[in-house]
Protein backbone atom coordinates (compact mmCIF):
# COMPACT_ATOMS: atom_id res chain seq x y z
CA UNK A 1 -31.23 -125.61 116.22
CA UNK A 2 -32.99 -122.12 116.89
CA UNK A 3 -32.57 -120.90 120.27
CA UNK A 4 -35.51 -121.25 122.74
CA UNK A 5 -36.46 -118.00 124.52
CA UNK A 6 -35.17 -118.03 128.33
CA UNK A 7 -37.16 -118.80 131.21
CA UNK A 8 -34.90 -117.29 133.43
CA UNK A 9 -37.81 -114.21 134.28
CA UNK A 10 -40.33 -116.85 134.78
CA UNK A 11 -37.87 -118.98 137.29
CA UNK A 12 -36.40 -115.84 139.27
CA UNK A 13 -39.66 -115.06 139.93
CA UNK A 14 -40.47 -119.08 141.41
CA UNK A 15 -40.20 -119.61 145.55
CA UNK A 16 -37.64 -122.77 145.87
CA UNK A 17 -37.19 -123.29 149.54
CA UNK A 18 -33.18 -122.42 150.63
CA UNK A 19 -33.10 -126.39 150.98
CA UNK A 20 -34.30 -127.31 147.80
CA UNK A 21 -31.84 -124.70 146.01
CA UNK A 22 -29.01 -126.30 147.96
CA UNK A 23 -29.75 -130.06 147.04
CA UNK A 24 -30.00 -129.32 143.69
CA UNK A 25 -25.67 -129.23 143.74
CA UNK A 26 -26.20 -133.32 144.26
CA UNK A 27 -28.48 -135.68 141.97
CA UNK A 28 -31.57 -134.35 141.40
CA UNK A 29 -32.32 -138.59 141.59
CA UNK A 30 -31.02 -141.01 144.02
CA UNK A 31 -32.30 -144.27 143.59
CA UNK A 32 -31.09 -147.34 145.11
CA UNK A 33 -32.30 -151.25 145.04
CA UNK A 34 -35.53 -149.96 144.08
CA UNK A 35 -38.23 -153.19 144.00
CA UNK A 36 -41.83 -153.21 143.06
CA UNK A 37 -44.08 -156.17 142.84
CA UNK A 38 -47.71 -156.69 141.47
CA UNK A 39 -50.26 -159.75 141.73
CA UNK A 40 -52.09 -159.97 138.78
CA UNK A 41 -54.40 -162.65 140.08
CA UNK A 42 -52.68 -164.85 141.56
CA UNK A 43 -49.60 -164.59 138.95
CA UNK A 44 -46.81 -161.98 140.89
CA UNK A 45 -44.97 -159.58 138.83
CA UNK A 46 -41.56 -158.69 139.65
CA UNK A 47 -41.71 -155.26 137.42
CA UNK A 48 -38.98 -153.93 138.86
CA UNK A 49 -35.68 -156.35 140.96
CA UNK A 50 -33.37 -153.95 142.33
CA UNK A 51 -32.87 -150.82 140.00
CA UNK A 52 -30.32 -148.21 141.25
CA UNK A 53 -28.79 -145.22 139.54
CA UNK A 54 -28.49 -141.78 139.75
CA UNK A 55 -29.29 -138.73 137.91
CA UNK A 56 -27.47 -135.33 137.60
CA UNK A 57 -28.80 -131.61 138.09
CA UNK A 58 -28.96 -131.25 134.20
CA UNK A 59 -28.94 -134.40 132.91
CA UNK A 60 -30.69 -135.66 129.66
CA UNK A 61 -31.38 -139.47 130.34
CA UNK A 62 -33.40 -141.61 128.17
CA UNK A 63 -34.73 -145.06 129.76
CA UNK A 64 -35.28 -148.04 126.87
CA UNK A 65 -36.41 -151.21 127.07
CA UNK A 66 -39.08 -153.77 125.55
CA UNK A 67 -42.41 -154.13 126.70
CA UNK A 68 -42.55 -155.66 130.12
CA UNK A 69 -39.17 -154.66 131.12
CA UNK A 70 -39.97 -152.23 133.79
CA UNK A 71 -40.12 -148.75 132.15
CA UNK A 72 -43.82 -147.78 133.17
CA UNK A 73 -43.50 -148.97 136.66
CA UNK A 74 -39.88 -147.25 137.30
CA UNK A 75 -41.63 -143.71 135.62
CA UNK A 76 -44.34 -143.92 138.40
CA UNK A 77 -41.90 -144.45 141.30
CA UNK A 78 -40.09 -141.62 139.90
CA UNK A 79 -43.44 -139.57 139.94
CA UNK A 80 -44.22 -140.83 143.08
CA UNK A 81 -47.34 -142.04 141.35
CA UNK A 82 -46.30 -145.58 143.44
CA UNK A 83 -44.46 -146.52 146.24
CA UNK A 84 -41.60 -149.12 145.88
CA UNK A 85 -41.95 -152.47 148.15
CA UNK A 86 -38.27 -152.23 148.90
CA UNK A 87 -35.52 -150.04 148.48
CA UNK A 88 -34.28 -146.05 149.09
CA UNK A 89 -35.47 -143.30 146.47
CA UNK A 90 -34.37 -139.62 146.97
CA UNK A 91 -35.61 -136.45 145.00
CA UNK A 92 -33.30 -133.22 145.77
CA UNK A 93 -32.04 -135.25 148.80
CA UNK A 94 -35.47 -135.91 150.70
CA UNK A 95 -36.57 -139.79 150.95
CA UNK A 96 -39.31 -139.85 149.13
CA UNK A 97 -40.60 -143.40 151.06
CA UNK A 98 -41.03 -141.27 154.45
CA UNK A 99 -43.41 -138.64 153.21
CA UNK A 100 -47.55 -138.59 153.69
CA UNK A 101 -49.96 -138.52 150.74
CA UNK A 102 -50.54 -135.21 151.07
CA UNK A 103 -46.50 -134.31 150.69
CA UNK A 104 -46.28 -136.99 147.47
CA UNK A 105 -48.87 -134.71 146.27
CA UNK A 106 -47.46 -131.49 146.90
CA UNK A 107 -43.77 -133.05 145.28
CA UNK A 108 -46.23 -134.01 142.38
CA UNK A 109 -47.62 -131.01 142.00
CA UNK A 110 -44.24 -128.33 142.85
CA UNK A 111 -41.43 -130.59 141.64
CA UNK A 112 -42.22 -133.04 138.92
CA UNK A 113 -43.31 -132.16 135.99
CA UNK A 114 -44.88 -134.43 133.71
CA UNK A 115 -45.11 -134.63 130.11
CA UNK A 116 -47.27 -137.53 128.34
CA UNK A 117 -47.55 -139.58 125.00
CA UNK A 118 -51.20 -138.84 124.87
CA UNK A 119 -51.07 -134.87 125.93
CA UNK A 120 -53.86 -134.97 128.66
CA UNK A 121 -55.08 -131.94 127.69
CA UNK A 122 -58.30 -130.80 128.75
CA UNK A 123 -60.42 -130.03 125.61
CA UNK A 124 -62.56 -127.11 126.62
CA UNK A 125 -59.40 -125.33 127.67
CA UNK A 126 -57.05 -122.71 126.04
CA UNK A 127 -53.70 -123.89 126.29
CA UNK A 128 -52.77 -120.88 128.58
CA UNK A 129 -55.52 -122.30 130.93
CA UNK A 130 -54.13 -125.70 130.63
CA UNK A 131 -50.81 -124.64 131.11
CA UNK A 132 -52.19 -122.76 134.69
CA UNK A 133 -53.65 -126.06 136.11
CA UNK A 134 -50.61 -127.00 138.45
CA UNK A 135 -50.33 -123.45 139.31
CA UNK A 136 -53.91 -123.89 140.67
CA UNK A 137 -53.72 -126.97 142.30
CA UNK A 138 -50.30 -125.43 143.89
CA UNK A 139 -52.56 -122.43 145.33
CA UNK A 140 -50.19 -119.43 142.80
CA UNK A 141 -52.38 -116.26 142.61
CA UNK A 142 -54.18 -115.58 139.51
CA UNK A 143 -52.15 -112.90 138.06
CA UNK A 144 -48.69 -114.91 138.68
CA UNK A 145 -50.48 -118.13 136.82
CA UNK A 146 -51.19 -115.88 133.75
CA UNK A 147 -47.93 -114.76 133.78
CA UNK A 148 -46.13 -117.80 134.00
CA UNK A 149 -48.18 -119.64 131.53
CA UNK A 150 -47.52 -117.37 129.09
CA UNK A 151 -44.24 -117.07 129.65
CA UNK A 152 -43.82 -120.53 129.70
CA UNK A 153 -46.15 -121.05 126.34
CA UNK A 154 -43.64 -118.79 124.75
CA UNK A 155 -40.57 -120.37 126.02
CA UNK A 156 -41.96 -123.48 123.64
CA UNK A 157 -42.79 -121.09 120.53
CA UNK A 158 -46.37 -120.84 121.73
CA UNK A 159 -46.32 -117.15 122.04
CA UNK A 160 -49.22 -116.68 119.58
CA UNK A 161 -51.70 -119.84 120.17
CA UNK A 162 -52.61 -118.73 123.82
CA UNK A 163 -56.08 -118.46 123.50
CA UNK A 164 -56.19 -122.05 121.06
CA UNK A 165 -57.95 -125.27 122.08
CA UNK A 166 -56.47 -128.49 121.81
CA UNK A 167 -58.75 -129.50 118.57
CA UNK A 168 -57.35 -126.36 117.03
CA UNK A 169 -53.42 -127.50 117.49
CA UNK A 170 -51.89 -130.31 115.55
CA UNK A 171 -50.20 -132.81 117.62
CA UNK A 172 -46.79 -131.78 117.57
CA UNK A 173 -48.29 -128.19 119.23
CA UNK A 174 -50.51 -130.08 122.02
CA UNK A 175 -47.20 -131.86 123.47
CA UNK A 176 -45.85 -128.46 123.58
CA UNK A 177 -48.37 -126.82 125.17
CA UNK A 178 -47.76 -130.35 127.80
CA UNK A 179 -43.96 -129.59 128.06
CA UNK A 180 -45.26 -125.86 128.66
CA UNK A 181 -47.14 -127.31 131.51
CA UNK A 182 -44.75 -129.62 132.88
CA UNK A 183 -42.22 -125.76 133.09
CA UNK A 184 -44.74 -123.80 134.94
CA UNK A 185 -43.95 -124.63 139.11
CA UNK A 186 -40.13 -124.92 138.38
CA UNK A 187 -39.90 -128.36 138.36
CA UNK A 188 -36.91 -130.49 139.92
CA UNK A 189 -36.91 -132.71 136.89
CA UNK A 190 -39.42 -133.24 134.00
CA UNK A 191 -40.61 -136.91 133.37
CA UNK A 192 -41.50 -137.66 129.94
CA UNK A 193 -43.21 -141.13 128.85
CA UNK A 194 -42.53 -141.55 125.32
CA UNK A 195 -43.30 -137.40 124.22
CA UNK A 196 -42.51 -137.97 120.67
CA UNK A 197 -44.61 -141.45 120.46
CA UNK A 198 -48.00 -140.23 118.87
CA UNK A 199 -46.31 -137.71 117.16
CA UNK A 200 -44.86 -137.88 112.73
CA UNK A 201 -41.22 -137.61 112.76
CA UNK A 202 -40.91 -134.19 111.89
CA UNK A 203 -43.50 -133.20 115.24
CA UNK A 204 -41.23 -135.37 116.87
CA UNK A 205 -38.43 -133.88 116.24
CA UNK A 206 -39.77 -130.30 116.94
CA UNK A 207 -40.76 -131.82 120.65
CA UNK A 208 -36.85 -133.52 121.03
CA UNK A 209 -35.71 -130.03 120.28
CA UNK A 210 -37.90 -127.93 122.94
CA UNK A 211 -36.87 -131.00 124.99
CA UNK A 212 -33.09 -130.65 124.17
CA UNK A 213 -33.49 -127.16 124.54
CA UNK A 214 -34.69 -126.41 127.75
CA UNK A 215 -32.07 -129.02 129.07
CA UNK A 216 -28.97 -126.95 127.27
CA UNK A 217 -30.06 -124.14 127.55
CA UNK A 218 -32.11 -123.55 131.00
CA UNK A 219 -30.67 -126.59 132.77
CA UNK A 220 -33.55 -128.55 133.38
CA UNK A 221 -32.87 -132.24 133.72
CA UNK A 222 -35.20 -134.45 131.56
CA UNK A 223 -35.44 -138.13 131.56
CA UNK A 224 -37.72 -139.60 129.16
CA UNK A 225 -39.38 -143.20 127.80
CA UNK A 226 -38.31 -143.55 124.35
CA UNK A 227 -38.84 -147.20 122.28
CA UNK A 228 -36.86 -145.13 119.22
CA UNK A 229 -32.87 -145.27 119.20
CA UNK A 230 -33.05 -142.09 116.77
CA UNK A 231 -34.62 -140.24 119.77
CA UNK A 232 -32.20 -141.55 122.48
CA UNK A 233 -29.64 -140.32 120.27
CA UNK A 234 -30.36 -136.92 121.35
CA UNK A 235 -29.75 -137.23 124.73
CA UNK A 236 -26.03 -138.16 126.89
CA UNK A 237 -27.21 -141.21 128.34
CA UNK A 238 -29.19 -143.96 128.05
CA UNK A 239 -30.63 -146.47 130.83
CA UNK A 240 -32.01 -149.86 129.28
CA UNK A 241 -34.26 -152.21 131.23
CA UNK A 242 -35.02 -156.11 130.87
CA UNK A 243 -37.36 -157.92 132.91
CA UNK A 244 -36.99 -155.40 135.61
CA UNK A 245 -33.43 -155.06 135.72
CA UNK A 246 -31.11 -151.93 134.15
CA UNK A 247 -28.68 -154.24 132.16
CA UNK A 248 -26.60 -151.21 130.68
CA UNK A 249 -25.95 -147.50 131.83
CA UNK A 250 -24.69 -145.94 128.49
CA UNK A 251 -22.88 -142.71 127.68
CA UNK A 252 -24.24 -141.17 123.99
CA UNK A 253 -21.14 -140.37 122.38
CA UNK A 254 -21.55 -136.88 120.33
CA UNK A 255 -25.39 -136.70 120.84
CA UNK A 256 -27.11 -135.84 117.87
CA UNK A 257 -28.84 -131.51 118.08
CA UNK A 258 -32.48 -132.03 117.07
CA UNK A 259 -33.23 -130.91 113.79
CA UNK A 260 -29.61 -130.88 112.13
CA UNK A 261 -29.66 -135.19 111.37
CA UNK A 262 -31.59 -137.10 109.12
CA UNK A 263 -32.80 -140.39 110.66
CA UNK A 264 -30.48 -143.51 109.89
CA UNK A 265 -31.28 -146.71 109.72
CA UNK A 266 -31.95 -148.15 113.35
CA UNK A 267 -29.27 -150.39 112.99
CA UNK A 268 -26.62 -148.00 113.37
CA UNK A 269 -28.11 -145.77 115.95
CA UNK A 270 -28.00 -148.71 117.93
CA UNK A 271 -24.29 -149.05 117.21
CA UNK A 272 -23.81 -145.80 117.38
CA UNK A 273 -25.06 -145.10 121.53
CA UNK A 274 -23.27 -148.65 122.54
């Protein structure tokens, strides 16, 4: 696996209040009992019936399950995208269920980064300028927001396809310029709903590495969608849902390093993380 450039300049230079940079010694995630309910019509939804767990400073979590079983709905609580009916959920030690919109918004914007199966890239826009979105919305100063997205842009082997539009990227190079964007603000943890899922195998494999990367090698905890066992492979630990429930919390014995394993049959990854 080639090493990734390091961030390190880009987060020395990043404000993280004295409170924040204490926390981050306990689980970046804290989630207990968690319960979230939807009427579709008049047919309720238990999506999600009590989920707790936690997650480590530096972790690498993927969260499986079939369709239905709660993964969507437990990602937005995470992103604070939704509010849970019931239960306690912590980021960096603050109870997330206490705060205004405005301060969701703000932990949206400063400490959660987000990374999605479809990109969300805005067409018109270089990739640098994508990448310095959240750094607008989080009020940075121009010349910072240049700096950082190109440092970040590089970080993800970037360095040279600054000034690119989306159409002129493949797809493998969009989600990067997304993880690129998810870096910028120094995020807590990055979210990632299914990053490799629009992407051919070898793309996807290129993203698991940046992925794996940044979490070996700058620390950043990641916890990501995945429907593909070959993916969850890569990471220490796997979370599987059913009908709203986590029915196993698994350990990934010898995780796999992106780009130095051919795919096996799905059979035997399956095996392989139980």
């Amino acid at each position: 696996m080639r090493s990734a450039p390091r961030l390190k300049s880009v987060r020395e230079e990043m404000e993280v209040s004295s409170s924040v940079a204490n926390s981050r010694n306990g689980p970046v995630i804290s989630a207990r009992d968690l319960t979230r309910t939807y009427l579709l019509g008049e047919v309720e939804v238990r999506a999600l019936r009590g989920v707790s767990f936690d997650i480590d400073q530096g972790g690498l979590l993927a969260v499986m399950g079939p369709s239905g079983s709660g993964k969507s709905t437990l990602m937005n609580l995470l992103g604070c995208l939704d509010a849970p009916d019931s239960g306690s959920y912590l980021l960096e030690g603050e109870e997330v269920g206490q705060l205004n919109d405005d301060q969701l918004a703000r932990i949206r914007s400063r400490r959660i980064g987000f990374v999605f199966q479809t990109f969300n890239l805005l067409a018109r826009t270089t990739a640098r300028a994508n990448c310095e979105l959240p750094m607008l919305y989080a009020g940075v100063p121009n010349g910072e927001r240049h700096e950082r997205a190109e440092r970040a842009l590089e970080l993800v082997g970037l360095g040279d396809r600054m000034e690119h539009h989306p159409n002129e990227l493949s797809g493998g190079q969009q989600q990067r310029v997304a993880i690129a964007r998810a870096l910028v603000n120094d995020p807590a943890i990055i979210l990632a709903d299914e990053p490799t899922g629009n992407l051919d195998s070898k793309s996807g494999i290129e993203v698991m590495e940046i992925l794996q990367g940044l979490n070996r090698n700058e620390g950043i905890t990641v916890m990501l969608v995945t429907h593909d066992p070959f993916i969850a492979r890569h990471t220490d630990r796997v979370l599987r849902l059913a009908d709203g429930r986590i029915v196993a919390d698994e350990e990934v014995h010898n995780p796999l390093v992106a780009g130095e394993a051919e795919r096996p049959s799905d059979i035997g990854l399956e095996e392989e993380i139980a």
